[in-house]
N, C-alpha and C. Protein backbone atom coordinates (compact mmCIF):
# COMPACT_ATOMS: atom_id res chain seq x y z
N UNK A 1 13.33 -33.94 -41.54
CA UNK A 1 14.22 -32.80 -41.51
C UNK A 1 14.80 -32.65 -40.10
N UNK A 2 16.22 -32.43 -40.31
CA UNK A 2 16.76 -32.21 -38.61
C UNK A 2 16.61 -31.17 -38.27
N UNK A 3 16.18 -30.52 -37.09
CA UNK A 3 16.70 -29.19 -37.02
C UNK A 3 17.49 -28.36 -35.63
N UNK A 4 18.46 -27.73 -35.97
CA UNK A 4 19.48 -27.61 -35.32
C UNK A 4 18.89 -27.06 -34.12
N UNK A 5 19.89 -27.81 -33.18
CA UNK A 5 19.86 -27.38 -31.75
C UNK A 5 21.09 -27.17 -30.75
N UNK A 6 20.81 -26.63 -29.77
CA UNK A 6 21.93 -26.25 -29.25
C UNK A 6 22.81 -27.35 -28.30
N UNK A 7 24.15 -27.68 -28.35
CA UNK A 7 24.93 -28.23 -28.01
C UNK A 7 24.78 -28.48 -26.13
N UNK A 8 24.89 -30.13 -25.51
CA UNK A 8 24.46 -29.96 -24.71
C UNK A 8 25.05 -29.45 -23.44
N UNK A 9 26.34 -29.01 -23.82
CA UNK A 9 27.43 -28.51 -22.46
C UNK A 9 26.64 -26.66 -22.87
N UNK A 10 26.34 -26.01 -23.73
CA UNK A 10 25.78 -25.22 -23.52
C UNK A 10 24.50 -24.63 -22.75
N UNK A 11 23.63 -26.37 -23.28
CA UNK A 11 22.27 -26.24 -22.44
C UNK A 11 22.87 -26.25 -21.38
N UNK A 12 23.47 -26.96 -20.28
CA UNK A 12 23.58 -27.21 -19.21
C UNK A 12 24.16 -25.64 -18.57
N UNK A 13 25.14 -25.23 -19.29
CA UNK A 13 25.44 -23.82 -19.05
C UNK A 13 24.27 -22.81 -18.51
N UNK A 14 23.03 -22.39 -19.44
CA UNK A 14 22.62 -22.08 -19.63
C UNK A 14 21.43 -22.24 -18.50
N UNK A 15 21.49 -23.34 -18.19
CA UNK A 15 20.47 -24.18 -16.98
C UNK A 15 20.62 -23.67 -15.38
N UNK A 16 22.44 -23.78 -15.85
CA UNK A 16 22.80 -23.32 -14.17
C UNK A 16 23.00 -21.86 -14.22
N UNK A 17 23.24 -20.87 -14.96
CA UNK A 17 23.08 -19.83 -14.76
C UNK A 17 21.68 -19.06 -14.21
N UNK A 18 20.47 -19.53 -15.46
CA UNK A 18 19.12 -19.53 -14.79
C UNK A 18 18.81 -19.73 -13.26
N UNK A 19 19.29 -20.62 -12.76
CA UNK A 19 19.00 -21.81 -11.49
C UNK A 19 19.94 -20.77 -10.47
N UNK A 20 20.54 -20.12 -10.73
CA UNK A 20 21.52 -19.43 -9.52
C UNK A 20 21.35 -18.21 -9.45
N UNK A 21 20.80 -17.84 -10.87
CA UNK A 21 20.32 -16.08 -10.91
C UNK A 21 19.06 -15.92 -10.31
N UNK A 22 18.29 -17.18 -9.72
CA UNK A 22 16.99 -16.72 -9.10
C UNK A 22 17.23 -17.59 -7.48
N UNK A 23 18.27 -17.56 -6.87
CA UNK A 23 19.13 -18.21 -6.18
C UNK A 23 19.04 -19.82 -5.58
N UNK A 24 19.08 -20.23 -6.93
CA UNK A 24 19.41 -21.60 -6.58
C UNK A 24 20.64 -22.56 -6.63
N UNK A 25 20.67 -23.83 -7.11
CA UNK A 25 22.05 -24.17 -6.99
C UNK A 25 22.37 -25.64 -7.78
N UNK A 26 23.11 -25.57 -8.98
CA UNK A 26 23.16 -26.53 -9.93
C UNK A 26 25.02 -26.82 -9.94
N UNK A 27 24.64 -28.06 -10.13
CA UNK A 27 25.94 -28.80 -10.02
C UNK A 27 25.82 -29.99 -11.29
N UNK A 28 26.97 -30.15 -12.25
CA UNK A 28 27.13 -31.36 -12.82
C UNK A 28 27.65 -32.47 -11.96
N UNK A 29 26.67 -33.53 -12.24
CA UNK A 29 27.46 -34.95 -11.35
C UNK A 29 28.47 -35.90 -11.81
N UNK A 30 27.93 -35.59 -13.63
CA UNK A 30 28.82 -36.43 -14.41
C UNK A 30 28.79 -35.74 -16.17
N UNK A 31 29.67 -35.11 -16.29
CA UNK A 31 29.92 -34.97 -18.12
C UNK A 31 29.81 -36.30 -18.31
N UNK A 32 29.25 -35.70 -19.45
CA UNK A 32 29.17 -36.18 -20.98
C UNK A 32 29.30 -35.99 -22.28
N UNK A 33 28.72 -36.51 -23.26
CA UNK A 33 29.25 -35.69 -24.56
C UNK A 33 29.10 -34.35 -24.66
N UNK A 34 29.76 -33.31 -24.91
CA UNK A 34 29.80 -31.82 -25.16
C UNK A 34 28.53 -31.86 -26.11
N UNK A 35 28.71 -32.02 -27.13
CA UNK A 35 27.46 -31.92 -28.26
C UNK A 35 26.48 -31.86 -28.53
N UNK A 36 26.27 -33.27 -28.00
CA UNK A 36 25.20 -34.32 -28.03
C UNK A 36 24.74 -35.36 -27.31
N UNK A 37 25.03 -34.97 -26.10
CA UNK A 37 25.11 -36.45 -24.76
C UNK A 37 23.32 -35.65 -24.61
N UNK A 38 23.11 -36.93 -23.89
CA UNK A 38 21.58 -36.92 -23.58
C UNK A 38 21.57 -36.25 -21.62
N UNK A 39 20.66 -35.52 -21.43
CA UNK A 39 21.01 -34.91 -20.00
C UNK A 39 19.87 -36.14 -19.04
N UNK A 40 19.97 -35.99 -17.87
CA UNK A 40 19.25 -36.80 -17.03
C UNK A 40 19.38 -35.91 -15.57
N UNK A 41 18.23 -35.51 -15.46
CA UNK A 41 18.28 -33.93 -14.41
C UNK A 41 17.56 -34.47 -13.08
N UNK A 42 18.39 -34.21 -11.81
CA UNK A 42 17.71 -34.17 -10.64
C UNK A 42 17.11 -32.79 -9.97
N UNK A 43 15.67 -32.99 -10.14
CA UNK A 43 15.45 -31.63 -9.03
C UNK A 43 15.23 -31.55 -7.81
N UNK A 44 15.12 -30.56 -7.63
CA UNK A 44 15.06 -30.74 -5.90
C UNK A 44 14.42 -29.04 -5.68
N UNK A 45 13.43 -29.26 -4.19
CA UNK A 45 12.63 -27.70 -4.22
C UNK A 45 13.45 -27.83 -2.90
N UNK A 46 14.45 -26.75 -2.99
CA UNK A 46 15.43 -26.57 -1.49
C UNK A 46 15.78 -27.57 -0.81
N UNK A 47 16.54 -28.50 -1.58
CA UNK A 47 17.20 -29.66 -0.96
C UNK A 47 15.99 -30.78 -0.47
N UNK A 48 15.00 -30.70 -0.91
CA UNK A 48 13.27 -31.46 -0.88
C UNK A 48 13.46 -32.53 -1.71
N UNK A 49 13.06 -33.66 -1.46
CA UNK A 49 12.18 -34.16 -2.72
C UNK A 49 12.83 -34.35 -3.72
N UNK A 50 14.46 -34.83 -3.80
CA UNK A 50 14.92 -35.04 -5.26
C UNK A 50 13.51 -35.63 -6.34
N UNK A 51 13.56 -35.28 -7.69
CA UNK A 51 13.20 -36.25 -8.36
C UNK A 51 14.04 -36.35 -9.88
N UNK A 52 14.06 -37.14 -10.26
CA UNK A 52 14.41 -37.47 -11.79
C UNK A 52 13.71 -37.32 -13.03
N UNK A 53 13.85 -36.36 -13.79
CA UNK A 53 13.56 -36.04 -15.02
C UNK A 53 14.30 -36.27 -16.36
N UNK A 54 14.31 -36.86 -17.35
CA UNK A 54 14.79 -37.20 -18.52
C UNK A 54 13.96 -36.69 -19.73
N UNK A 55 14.61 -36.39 -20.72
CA UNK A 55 13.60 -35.37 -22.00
C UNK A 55 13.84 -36.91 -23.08
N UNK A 56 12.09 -37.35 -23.18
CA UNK A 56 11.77 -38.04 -24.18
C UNK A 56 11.63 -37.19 -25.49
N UNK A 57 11.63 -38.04 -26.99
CA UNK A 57 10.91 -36.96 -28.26
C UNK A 57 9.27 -37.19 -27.91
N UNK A 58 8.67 -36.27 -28.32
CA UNK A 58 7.02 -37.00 -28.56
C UNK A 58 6.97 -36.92 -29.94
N UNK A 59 5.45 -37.11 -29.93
CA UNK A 59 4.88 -36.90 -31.29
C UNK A 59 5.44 -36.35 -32.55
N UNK A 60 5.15 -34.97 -31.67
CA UNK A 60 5.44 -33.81 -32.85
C UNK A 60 6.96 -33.55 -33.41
N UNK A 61 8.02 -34.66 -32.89
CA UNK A 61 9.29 -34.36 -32.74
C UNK A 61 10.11 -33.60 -32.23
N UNK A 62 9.55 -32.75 -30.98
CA UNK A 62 9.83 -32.19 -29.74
C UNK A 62 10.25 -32.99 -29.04
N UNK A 63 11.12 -32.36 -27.97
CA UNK A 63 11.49 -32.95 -26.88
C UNK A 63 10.13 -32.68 -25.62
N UNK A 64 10.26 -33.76 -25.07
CA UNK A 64 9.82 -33.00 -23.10
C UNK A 64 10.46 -33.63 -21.91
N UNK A 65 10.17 -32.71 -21.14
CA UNK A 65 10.57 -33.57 -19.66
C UNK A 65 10.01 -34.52 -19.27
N UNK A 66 10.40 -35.48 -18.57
CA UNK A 66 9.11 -36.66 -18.08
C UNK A 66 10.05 -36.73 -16.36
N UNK A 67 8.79 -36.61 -15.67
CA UNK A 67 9.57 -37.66 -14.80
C UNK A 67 9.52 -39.20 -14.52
N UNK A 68 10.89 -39.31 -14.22
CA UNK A 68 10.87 -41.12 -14.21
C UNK A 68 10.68 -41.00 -12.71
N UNK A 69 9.82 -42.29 -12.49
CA UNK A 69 9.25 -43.02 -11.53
C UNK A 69 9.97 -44.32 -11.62
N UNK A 70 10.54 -43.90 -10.27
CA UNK A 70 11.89 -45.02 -9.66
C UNK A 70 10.61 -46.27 -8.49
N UNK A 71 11.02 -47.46 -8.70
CA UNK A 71 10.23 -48.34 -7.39
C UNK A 71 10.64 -47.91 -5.95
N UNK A 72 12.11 -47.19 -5.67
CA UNK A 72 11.81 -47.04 -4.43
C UNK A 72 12.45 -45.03 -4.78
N UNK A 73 12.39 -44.97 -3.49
CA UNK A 73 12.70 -43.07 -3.46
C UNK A 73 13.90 -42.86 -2.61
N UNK A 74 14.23 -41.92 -2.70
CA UNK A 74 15.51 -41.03 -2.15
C UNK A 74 16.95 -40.94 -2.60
N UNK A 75 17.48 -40.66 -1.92
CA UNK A 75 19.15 -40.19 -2.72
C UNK A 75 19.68 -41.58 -3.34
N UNK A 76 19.29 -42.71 -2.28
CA UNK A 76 20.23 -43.72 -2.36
C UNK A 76 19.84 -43.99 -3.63
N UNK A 77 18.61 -44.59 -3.91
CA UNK A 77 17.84 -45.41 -5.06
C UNK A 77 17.94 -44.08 -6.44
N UNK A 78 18.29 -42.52 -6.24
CA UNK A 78 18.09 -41.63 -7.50
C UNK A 78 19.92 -42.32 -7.87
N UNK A 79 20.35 -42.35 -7.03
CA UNK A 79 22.36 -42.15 -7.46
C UNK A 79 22.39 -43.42 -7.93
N UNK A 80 21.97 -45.05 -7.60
CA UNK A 80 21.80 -45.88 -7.70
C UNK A 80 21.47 -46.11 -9.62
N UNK A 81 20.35 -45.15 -10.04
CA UNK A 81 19.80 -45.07 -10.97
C UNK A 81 20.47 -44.92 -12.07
N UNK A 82 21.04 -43.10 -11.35
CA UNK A 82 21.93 -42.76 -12.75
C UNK A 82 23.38 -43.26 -13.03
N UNK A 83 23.72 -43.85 -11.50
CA UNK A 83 25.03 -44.47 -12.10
C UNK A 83 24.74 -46.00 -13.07
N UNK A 84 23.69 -46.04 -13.15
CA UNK A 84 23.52 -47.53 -14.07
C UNK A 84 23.51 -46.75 -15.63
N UNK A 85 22.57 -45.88 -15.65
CA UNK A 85 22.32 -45.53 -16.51
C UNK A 85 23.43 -45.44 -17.52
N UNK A 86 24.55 -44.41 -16.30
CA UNK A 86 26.08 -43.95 -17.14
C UNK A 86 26.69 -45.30 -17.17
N UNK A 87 26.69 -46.46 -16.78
CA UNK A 87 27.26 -47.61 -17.18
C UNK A 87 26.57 -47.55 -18.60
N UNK A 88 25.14 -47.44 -19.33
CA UNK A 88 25.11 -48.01 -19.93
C UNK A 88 24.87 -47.29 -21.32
N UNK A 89 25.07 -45.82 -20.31
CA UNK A 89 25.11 -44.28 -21.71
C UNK A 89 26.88 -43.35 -21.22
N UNK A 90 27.91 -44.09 -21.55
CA UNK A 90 28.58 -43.05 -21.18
C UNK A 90 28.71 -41.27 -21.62
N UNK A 91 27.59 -40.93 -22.66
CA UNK A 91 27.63 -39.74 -23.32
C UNK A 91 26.56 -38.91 -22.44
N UNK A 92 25.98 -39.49 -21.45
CA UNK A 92 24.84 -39.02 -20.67
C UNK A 92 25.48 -38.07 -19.78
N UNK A 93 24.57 -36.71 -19.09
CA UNK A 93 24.78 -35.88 -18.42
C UNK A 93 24.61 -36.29 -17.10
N UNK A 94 24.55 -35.99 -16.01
CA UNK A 94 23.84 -36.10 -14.50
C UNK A 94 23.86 -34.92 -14.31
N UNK A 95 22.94 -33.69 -14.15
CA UNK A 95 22.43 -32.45 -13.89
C UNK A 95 21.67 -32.60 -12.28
N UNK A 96 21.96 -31.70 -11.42
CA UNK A 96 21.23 -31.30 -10.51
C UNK A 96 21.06 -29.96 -10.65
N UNK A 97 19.60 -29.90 -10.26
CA UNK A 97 18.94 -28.68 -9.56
C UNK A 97 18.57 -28.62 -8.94
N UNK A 98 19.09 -27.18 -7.68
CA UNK A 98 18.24 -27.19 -6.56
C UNK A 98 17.42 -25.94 -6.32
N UNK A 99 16.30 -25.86 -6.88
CA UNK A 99 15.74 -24.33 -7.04
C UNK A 99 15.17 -24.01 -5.17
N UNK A 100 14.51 -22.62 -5.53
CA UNK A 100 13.19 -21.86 -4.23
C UNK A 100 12.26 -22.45 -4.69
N UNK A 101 11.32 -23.08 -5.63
CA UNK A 101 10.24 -23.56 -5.84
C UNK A 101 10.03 -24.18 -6.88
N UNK A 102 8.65 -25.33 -6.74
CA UNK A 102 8.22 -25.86 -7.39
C UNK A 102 8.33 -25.29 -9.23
N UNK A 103 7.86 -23.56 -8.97
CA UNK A 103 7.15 -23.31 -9.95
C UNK A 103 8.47 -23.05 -11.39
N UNK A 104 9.26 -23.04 -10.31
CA UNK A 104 10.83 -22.12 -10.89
C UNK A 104 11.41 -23.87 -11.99
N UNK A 105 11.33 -24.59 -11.17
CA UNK A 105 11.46 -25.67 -11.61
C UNK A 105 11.24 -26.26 -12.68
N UNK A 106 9.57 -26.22 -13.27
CA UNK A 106 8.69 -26.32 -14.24
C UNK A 106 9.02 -25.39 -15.17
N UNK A 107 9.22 -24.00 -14.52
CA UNK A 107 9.69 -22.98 -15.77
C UNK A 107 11.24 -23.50 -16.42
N UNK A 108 12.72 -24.12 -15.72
CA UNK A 108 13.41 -24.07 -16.06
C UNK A 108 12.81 -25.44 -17.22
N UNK A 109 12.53 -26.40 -16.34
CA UNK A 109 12.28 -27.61 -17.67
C UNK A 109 11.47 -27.24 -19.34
N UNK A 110 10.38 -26.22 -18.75
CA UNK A 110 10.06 -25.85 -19.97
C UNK A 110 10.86 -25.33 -21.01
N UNK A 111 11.85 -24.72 -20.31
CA UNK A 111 12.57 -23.47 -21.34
C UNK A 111 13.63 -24.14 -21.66
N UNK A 112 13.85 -25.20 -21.58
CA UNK A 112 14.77 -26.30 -22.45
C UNK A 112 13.82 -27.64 -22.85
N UNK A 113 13.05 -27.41 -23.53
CA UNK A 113 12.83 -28.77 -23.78
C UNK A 113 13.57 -28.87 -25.46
């Protein structure tokens, strides 16, 4: 059984409003499909520590966040990443977030999975 979910130019909407109302700062890097494009999210704790998160299904047919673990680290090797990726998903998102904390972070990923 499918069951309906919300369109992903909305999630993303919805992401950066969260992310700025507790004063942080979200930027799209690259649209994708309005609908149904798959998102691929950079966070960052105050310009810290990018990392890369992508929502696998599990088990139960939920989504979650995962983070991907890149071989090397930083801006060069995260931009490096997702521009391959969009070579090889043009319906894919590039999402940044730049929250105040760790914890804000975890809460936004939860509340979209």
């Amino acid at each position: 059984m499918i069951e309906p979910r919300l369109a992903t130019d909305v999630q993303i909407s919805a992401m950066r409003r969260l992310a700025e109302a507790d004063g942080g700062f979200a930027t799209v890097l690259k649209k994708g499909d309005a609908t149904s494009g798959a998102i691929l999210l950079i966070g960052q704790i105050r310009g810290a520590e990018p990392r890369l998160y992508d929502r696998y299904p599990s088990l139960d047919g939920k989504t979650a966040w995962k983070s991907v673990d890149l071989a090397e680290t930083g801006d060069a090797a995260i931009q490096n990443y997702w521009q391959k990726r969009c070579a090889r998903d043009p319906d894919l998102w590039v999402f940044e977030l730049d929250v105040v904390s760790a914890a804000r972070l975890d809460g936004l990923l939860s509340a979209f999975n």
